[in-house]
Protein backbone atom coordinates (compact mmCIF):
# COMPACT_ATOMS: atom_id res chain seq x y z
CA UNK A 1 10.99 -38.61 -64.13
CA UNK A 2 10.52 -39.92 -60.11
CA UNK A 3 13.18 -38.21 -58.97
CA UNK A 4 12.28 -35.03 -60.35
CA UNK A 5 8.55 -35.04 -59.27
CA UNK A 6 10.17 -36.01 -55.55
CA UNK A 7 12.30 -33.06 -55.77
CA UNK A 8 10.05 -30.75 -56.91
CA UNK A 9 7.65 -32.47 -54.32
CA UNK A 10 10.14 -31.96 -51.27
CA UNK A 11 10.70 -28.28 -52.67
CA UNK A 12 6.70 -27.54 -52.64
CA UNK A 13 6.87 -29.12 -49.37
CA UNK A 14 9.74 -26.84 -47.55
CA UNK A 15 8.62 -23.93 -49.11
CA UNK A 16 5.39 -24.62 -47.44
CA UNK A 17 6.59 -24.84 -44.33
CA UNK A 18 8.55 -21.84 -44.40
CA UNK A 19 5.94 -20.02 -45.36
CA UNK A 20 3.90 -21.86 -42.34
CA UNK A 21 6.51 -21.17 -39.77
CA UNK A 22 6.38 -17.28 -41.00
CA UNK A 23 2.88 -17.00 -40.68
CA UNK A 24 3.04 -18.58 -37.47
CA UNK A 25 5.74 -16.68 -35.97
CA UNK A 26 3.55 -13.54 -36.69
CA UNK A 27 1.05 -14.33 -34.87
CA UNK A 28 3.06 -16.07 -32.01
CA UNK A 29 6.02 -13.63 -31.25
CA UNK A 30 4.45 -10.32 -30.56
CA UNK A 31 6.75 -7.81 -31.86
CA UNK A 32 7.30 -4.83 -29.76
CA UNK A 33 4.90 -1.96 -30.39
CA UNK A 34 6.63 0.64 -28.29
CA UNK A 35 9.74 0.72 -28.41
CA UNK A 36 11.27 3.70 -29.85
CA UNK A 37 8.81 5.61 -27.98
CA UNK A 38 8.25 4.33 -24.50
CA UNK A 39 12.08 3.34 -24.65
CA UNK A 40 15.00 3.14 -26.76
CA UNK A 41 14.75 0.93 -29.90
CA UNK A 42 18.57 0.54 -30.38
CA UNK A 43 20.02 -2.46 -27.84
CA UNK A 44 22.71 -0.40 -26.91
CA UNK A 45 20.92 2.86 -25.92
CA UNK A 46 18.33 0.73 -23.90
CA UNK A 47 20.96 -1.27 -21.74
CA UNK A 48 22.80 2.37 -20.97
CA UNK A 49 19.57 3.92 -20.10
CA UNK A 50 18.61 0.98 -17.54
CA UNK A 51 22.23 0.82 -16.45
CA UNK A 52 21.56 4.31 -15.14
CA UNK A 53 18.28 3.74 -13.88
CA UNK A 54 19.51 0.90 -11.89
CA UNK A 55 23.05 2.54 -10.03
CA UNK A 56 20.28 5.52 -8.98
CA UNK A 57 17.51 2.96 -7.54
CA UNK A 58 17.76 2.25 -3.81
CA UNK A 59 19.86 -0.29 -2.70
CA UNK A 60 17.18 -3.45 -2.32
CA UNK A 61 16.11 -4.76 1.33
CA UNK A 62 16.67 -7.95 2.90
CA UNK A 63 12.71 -9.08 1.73
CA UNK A 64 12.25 -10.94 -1.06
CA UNK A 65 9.13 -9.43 -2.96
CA UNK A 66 6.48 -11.53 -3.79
CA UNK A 67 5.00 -8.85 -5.60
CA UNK A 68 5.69 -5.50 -7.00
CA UNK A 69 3.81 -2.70 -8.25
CA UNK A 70 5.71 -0.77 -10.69
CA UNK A 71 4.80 2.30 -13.30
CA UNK A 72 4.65 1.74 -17.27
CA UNK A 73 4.72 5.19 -18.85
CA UNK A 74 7.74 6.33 -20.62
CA UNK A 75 11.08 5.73 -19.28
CA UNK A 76 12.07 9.36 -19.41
CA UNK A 77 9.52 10.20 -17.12
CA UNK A 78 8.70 6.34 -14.75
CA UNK A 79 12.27 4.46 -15.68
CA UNK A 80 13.73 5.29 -12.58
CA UNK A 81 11.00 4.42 -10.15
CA UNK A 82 10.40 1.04 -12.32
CA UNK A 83 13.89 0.02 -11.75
CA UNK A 84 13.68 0.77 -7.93
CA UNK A 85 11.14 -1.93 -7.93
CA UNK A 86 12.21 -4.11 -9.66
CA UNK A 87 15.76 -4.09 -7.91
CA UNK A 88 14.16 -5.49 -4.83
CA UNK A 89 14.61 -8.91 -7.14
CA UNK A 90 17.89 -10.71 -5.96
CA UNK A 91 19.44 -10.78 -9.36
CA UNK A 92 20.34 -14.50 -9.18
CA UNK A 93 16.70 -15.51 -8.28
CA UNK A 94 15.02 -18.07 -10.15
CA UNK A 95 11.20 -18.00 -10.77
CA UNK A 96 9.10 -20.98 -11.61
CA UNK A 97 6.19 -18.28 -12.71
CA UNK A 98 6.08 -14.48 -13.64
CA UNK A 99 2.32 -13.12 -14.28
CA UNK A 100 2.50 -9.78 -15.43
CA UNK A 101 -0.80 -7.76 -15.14
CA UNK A 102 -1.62 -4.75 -16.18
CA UNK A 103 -5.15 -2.67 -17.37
CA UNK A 104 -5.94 -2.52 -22.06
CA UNK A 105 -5.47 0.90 -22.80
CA UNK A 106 -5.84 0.62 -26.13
CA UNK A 107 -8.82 -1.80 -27.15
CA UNK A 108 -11.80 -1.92 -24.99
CA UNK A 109 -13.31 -5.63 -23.85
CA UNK A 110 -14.73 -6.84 -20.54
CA UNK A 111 -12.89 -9.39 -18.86
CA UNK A 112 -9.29 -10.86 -18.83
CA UNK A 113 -7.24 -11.42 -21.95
CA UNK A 114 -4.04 -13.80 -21.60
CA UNK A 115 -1.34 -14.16 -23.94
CA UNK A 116 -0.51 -17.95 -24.52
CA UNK A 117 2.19 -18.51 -27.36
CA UNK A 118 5.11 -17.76 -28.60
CA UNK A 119 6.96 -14.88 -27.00
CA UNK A 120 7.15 -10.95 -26.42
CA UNK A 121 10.10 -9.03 -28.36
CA UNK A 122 11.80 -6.52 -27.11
CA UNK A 123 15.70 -4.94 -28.34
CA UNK A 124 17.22 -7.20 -25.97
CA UNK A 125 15.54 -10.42 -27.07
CA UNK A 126 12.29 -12.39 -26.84
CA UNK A 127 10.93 -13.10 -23.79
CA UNK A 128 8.94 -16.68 -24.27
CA UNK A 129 5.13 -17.38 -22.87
CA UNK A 130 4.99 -19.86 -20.06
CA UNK A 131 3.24 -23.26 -20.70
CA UNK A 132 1.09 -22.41 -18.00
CA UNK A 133 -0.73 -19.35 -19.57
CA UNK A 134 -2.79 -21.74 -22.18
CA UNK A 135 -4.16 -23.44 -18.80
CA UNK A 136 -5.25 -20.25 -16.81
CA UNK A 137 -6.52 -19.04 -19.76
CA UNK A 138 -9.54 -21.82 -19.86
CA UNK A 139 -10.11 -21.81 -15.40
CA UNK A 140 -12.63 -19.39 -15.95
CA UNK A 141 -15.12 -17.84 -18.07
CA UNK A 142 -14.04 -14.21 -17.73
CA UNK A 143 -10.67 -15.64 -18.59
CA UNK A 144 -9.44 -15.99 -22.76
CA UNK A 145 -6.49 -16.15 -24.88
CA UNK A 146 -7.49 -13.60 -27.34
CA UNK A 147 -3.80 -12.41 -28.66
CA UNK A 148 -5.90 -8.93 -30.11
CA UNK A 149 -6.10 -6.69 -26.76
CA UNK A 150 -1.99 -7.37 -26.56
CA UNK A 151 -0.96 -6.41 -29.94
CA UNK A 152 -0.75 -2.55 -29.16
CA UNK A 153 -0.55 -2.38 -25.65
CA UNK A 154 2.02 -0.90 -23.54
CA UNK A 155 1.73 -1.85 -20.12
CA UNK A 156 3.07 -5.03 -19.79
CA UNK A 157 5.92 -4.59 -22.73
CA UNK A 158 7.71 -2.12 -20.85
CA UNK A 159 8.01 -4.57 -17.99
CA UNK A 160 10.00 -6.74 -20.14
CA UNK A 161 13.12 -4.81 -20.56
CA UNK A 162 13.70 -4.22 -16.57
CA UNK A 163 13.64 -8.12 -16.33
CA UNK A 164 15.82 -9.30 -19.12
CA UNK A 165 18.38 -6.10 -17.86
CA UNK A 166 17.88 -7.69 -14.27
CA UNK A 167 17.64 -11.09 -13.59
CA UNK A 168 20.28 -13.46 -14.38
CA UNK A 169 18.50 -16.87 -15.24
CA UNK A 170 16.07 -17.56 -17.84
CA UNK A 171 12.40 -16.85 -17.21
CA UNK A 172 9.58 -16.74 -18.84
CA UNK A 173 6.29 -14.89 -18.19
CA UNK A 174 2.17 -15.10 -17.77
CA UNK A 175 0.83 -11.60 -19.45
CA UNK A 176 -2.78 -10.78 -18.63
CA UNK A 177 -4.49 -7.93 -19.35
CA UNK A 178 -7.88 -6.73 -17.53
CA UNK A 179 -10.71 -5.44 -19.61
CA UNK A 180 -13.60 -2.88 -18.24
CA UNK A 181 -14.43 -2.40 -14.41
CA UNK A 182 -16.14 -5.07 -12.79
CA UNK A 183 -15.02 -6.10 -9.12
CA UNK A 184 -16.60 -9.50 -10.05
CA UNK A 185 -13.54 -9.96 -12.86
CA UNK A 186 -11.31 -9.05 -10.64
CA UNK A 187 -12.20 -11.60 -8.21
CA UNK A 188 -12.79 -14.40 -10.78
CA UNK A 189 -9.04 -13.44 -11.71
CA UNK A 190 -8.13 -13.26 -8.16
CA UNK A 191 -9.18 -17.04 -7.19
CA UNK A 192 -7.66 -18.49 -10.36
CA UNK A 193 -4.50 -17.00 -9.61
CA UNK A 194 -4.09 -17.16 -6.08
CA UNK A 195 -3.23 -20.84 -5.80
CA UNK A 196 0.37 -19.52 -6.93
CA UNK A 197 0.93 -16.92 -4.56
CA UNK A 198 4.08 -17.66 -3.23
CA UNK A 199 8.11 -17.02 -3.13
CA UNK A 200 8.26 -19.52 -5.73
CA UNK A 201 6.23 -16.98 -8.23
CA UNK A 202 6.49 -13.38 -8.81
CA UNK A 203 3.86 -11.33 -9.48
CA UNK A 204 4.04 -8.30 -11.41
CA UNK A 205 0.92 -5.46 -11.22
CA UNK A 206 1.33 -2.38 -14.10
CA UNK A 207 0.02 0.57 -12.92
CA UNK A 208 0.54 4.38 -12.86
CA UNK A 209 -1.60 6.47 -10.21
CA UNK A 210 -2.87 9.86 -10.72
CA UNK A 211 -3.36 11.13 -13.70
CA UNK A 212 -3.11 14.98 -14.93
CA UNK A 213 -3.13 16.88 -11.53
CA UNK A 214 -0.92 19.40 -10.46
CA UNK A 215 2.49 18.90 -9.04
CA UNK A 216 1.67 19.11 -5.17
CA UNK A 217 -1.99 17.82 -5.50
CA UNK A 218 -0.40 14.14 -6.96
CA UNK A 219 1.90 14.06 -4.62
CA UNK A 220 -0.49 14.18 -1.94
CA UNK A 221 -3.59 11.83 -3.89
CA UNK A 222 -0.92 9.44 -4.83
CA UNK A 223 0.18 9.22 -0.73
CA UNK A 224 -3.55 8.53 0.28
CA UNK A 225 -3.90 6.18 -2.37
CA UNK A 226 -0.75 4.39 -1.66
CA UNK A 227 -1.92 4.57 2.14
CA UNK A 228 -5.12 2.53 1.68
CA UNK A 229 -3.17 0.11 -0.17
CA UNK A 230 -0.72 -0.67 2.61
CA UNK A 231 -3.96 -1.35 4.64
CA UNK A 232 -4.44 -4.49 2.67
CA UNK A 233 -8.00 -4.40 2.21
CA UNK A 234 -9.85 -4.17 -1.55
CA UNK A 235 -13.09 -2.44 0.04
CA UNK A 236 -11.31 0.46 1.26
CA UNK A 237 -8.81 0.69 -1.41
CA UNK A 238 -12.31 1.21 -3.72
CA UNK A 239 -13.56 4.15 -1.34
CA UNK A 240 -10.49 5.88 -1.36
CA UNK A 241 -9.71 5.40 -5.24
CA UNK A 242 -13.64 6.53 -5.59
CA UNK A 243 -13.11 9.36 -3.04
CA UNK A 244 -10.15 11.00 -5.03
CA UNK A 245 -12.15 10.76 -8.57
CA UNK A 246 -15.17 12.95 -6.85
CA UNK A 247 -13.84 14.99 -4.34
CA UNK A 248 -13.13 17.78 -6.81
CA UNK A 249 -9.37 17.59 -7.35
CA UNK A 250 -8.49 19.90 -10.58
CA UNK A 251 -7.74 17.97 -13.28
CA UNK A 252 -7.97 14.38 -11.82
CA UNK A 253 -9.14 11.81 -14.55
CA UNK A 254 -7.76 8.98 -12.78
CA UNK A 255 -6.61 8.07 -9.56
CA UNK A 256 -5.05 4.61 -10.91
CA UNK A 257 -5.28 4.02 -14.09
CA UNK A 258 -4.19 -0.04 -13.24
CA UNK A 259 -6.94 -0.19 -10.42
CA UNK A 260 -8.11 -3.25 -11.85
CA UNK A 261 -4.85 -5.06 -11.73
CA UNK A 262 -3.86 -3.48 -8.16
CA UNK A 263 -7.96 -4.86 -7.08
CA UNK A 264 -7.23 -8.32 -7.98
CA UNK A 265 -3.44 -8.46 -6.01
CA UNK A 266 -5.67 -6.82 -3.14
CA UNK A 267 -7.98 -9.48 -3.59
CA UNK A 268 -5.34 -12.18 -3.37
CA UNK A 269 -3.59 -10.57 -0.49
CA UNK A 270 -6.17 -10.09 1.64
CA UNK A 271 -5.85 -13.43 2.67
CA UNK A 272 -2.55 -13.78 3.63
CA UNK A 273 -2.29 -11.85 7.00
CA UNK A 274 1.67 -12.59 6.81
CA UNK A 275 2.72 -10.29 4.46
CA UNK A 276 2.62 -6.34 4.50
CA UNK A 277 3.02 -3.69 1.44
CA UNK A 278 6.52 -2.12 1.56
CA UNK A 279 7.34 1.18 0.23
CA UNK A 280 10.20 2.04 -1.93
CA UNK A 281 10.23 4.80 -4.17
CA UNK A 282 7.83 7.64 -5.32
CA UNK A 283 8.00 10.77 -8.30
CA UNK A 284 5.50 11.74 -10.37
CA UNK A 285 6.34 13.31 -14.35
CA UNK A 286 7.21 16.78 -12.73
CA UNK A 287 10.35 15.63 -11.35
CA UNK A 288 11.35 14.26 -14.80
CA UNK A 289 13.05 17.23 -17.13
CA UNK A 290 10.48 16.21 -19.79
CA UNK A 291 7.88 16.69 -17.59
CA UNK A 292 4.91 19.60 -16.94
CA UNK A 293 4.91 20.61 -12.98
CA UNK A 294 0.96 21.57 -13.84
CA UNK A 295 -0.07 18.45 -15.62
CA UNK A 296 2.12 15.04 -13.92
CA UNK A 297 1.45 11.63 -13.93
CA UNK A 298 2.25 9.86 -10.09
CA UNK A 299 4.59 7.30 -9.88
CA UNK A 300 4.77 4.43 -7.33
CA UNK A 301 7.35 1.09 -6.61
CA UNK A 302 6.21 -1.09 -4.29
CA UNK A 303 6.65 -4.48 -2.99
CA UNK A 304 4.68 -7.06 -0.82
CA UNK A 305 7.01 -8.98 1.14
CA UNK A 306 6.31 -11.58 3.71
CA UNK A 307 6.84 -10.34 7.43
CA UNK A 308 10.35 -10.87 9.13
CA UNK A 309 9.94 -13.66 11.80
CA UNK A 310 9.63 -10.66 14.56
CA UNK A 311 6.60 -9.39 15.64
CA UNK A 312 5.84 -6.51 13.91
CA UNK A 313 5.56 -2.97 15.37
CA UNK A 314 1.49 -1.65 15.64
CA UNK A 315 1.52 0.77 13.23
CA UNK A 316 -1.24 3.35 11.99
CA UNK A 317 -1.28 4.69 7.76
CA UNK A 318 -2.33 8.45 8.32
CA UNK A 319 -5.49 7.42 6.40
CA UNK A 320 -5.83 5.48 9.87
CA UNK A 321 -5.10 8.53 11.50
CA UNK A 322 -7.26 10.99 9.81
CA UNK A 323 -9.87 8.14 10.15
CA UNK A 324 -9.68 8.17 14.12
CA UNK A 325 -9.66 11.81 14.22
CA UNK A 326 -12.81 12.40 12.25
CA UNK A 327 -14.51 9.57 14.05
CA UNK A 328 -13.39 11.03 17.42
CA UNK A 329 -15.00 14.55 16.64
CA UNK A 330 -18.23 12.86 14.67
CA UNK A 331 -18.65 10.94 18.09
CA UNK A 332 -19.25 14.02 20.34
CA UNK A 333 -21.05 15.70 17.96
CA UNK A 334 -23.32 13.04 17.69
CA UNK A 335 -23.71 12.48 21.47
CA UNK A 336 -23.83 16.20 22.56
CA UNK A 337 -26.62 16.40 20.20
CA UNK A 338 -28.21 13.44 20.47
CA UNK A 339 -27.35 11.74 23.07
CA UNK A 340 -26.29 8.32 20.82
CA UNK A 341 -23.25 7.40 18.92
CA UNK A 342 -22.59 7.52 15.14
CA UNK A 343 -23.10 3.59 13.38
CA UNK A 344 -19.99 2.68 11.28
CA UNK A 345 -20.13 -0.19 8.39
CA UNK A 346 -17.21 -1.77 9.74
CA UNK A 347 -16.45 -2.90 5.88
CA UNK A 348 -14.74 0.43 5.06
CA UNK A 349 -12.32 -0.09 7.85
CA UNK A 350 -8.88 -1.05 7.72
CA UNK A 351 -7.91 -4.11 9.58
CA UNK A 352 -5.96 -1.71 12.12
CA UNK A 353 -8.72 0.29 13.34
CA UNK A 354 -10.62 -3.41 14.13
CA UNK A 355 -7.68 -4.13 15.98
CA UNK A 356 -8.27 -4.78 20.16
CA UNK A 357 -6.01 -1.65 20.91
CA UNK A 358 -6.00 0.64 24.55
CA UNK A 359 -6.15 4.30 23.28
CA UNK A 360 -6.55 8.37 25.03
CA UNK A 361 -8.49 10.79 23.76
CA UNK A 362 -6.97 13.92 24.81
CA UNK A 363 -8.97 17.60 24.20
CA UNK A 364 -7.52 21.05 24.69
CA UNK A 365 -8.45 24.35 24.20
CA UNK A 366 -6.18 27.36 23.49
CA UNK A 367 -3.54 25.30 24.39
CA UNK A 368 -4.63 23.92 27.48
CA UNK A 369 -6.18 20.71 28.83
CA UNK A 370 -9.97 20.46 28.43
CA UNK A 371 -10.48 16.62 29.07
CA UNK A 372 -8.43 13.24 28.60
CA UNK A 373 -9.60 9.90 29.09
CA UNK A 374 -7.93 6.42 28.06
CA UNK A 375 -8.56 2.93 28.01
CA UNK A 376 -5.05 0.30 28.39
CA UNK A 377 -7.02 -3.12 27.64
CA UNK A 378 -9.71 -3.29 25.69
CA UNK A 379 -11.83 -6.06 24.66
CA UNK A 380 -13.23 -3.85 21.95
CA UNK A 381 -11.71 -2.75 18.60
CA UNK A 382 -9.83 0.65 18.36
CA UNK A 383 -12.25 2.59 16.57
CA UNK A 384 -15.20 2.06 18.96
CA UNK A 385 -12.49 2.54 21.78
CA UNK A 386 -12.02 6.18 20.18
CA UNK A 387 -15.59 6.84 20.22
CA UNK A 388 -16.14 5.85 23.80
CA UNK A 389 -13.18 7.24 25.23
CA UNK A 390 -13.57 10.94 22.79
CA UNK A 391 -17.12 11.08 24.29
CA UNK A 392 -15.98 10.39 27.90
CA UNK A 393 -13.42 13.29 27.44
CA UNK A 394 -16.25 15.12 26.70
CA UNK A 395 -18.36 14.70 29.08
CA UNK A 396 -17.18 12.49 32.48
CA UNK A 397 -13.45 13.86 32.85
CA UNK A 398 -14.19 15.15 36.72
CA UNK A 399 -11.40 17.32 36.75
CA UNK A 400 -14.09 19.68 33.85
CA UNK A 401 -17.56 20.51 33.24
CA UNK A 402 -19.01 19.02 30.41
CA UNK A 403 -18.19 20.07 26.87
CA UNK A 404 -20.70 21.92 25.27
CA UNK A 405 -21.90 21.67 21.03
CA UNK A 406 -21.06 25.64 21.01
CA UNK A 407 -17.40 25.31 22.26
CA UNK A 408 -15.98 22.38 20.28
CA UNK A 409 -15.45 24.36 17.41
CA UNK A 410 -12.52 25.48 19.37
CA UNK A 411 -10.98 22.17 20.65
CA UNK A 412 -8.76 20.52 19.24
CA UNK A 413 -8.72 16.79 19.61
CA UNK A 414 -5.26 14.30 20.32
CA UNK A 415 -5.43 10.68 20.39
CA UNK A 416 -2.51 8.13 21.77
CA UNK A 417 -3.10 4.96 20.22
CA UNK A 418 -0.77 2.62 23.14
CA UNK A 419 1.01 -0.66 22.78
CA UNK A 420 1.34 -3.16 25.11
CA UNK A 421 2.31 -2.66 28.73
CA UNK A 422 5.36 -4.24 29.40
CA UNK A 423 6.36 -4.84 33.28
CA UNK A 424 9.75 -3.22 34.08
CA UNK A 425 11.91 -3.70 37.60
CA UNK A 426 14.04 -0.90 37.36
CA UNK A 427 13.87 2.82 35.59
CA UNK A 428 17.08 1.88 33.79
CA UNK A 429 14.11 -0.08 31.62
CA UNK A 430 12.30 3.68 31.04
CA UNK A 431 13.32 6.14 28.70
CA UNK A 432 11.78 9.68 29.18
CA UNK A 433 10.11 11.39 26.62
CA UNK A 434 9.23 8.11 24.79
CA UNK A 435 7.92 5.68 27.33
CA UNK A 436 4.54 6.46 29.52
CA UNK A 437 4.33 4.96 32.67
CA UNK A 438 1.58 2.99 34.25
CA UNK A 439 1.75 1.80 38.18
CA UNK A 440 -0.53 0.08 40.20
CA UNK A 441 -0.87 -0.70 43.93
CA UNK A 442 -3.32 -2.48 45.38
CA UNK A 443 -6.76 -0.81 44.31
CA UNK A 444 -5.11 2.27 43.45
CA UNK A 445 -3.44 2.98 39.92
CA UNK A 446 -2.30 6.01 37.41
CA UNK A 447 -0.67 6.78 34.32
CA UNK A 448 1.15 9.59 32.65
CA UNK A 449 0.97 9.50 28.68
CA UNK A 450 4.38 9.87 27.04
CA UNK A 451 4.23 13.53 25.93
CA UNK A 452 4.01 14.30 29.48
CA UNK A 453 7.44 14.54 30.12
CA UNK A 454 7.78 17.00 27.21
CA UNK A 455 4.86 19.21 28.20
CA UNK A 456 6.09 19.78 31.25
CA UNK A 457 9.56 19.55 30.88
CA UNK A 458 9.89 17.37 34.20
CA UNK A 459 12.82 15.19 34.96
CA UNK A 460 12.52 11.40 35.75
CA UNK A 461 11.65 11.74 39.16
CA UNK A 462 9.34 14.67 39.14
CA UNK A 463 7.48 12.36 36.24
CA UNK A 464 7.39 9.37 38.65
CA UNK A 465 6.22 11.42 41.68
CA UNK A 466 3.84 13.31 40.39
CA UNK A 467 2.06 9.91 38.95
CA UNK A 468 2.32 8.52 42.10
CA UNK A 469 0.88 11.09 43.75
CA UNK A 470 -1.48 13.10 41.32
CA UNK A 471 -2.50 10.18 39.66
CA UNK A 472 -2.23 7.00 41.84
CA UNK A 473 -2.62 8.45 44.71
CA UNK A 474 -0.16 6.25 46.76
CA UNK A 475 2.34 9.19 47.59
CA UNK A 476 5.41 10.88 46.00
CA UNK A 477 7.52 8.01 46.87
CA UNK A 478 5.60 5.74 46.42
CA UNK A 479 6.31 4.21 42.98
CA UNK A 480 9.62 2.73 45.19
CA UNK A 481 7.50 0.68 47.09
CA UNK A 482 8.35 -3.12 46.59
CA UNK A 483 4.21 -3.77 46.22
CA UNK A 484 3.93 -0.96 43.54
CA UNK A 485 3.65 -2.77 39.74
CA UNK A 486 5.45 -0.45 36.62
CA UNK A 487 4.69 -1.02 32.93
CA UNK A 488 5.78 1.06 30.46
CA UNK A 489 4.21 1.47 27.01
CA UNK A 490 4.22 3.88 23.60
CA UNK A 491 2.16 5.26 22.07
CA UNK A 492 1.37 6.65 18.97
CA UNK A 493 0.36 9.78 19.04
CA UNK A 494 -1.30 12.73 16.28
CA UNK A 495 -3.53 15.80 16.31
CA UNK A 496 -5.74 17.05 14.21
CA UNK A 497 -3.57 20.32 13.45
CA UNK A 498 -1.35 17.68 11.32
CA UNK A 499 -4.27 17.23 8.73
CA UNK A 500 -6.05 20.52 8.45
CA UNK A 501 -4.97 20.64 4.54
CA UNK A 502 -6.49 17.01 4.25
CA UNK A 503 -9.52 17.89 5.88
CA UNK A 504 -9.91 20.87 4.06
């Protein structure tokens, strides 16, 4: 009679925890709610799919991405871009943490929701939850381990396949999703996870950009907003983001629908002045054979990758460059009229136009020269260089009479943002055409700007004489001298012709 009530016993008892470990698993392992639609459910037809996407992406660079930003829509339309991201990986790299982030489309909640157990399925397998979810998940109180917001979602499952396709050695991942549109979650999120920014860890931000514009009007939306992202700085990344939404673009619902995800990398990068945003491939849904031409989605891969150990080339987004431009007009409007210059809040700048940089202002009319000014070595930022030196092309260039309100309606204005002077001994160190030159002797001193040369079509020595002479003052011949000091520099230079459609 014991033995049977044991048996039976042990029976009640296994059947109990079968049942346990059943109910557990469905709440643990998050079964994939997309595939079949996002992607193919069958194994085979989703490894031949990202086989393809893979031998089209770009080959990867040399940088290791700490980072990457990387689409989520359907692979028909985003697969191909997604792979080009995430082929920057080294296949045989070995993470000690993946966080994957991405924005709840499908159940609204304010705040950050992180996955903590089990695993994520996909066809190819389940991808398990790193230990260190549970612990982020109680750092702050924005921050909780509601499973709910996940069970639906999209965004971060379609990351999964790329990864288990890619990467050789195990891994396992961190998912978070962000809730609602407060800057203040974002950087609660930001300073929890930014302790584990680093090549050890990978960090993974889900994001589309525009959403329903036309064909030409993403690509160019998705360029500016990819622009003020390069520029590393959440503030301005807002304003632009916010500029696209209200400027009146047809159709435009969103200009990122994973802003909140790409705000709290922003927030994290920010302070690490060692890295830099690379770019690697864009499309939008038009360019898919699925897709609408007159109703597209914008797709962008990108990585953040530390700076090689060379200096890095000064370098201007042409959100910098419209930026300059607009400030450079504003300026002598402002001081032909009133006599005073235009106040800037400094906080919607990117960190290049704060940068201590010589720049000319050059202004021409009909073609012709109407006033140019410059400054080599500033102690001030570049933006308030551009609005000293626009105004003093205005209005002190002797060579002109002052520019009045009336007639700069029909100037156009040219700025040459310069690099470094670097001393050269012989004109073997001076290309034409791409260097300017700057000499000094004694008292006296003069420069010619690179484009110049290719104004005027002069050769090497006609360029060197006619600096010496026009401009320095110290004779045709007399950049030979032995006591006459040559530096070359660059510069980088744009017009305002080359952004009439933006401005417009």
């Amino acid at each position: 009679m014991n033995r049977i009530l044991i048996a039976l016993t042990a029976h009640i008892i296994l059947l109990s925890a079968a049942g346990l470990s059943k109910a557990q698993n469905s709440v643990t392992i998050r079964e994939a709610a997309v595939s079949g639609s996002f992607y193919p459910a069958s194994q085979p037809a989703l490894l031949k799919m990202l086989e393809e996407f893979f031998n089209k992406a770009p080959e990867p660079s040399e940088l290791t991405p700490l980072a990457l930003v990387v689409p989520h829509a359907g692979y028909v339309f985003s697969g191909e871009v997604a792979a080009a991201g995430f082929k920057q990986i080294p296949r045989n790299q070995s993470y000690k943490h993946i966080f994957i982030i991405g924005s709840s489309h499908r159940m609204y909640f304010n705040g950050v929701s992180i996955y903590t157990q089990g695993g994520f399925q996909t066809p190819l397998g389940i991808v398990p939850i790193d230990p260190l979810a549970s612990e982020l998940s109680k750092k702050s109180d924005v921050i909780n381990s509601d499973p709910a917001p996940h069970r639906l979602e999209h965004c971060l499952e379609v990351q999964l396949p790329f990864l288990q396709y890619w990467l050789q050695k195990p891994f396992s991942i961190i998912p978070i999703l962000v809730g609602g549109e407060s800057r203040e979650t974002c950087r609660q999120l930001a300073s929890v996870l930014e302790p584990y920014f680093s090549p050890e860890n990978l960090f993974i931000i889900s994001s589309d950009f525009s959403h329903y514009p036309n064909y030409s009007i993403a690509q160019s939306v998705d360029k500016k907003l990819k622009e003020a992202i390069k520029q590393n700085n959440p503030d301005r990344f807002m304003t632009i983001k916010n500029e696209i939404e209200t400027q009146g673009y047809s159709n435009i619902a969103t200009a990122m629908c994973g802003f909140m995800p790409m705000l709290t990398l922003l927030q994290i990068t920010q302070n690490h002045k060692d890295i830099r945003f690379q770019e690697i491939l864009y499309k939008n849904s038009g360019d898919s054979p699925s897709g609408d031409k007159n109703r597209v989605v914008g797709y962008w891969a990108l990585a953040v990758v530390k700076n090689s150990g060379e200096k890095q080339a000064f370098e201007l987004s042409d959100s910098d460059k419209l930026a300059l431009l607009t400030l450079a007009r504003n300026s002598i409007e402002e001081y032909l009229k009133t006599n005073k210059l235009p106040k800037l809040d400094e906080k919607n700048l990117s960190p290049n136009l704060l940068t201590p940089t010589g720049a000319f202002v050059t202004l021409k009319q009909k073609g012709e020269l109407r006033g140019c000014i410059g400054s080599f070595n500033p102690e001030k930022p570049l933006y308030q260089v551009v609005q000293s030196m626009a105004i003093a092309a205005a209005t002190q260039d002797s060579r002109f009479i002052p520019v009045t309100p009336n007639e700069l309606k029909s100037i156009e204005i040219e700025i040459s943002v310069l690099t470094p002077l670097q001393k050269i001994r012989s004109l073997d160190e001076f290309e034409l055409g791409r260097d300017g030159i700057y000499m000094r002797k004694g008292n006296r001193s003069g420069t010619f700007l690179p484009q110049v040369a290719t104004e005027t079509r002069w050769s090497l020595d006609e360029f060197m004489g006619h600096c010496a002479r026009d401009k320095a003052g110290i004779g045709w011949n007399g950049w030979k001298e032995a006591d006459t000091e040559l530096y070359k520099y660059q510069a980088l230079i744009f017009h305002e012709h080359e952004f009439l459609n933006q401005q417009k």
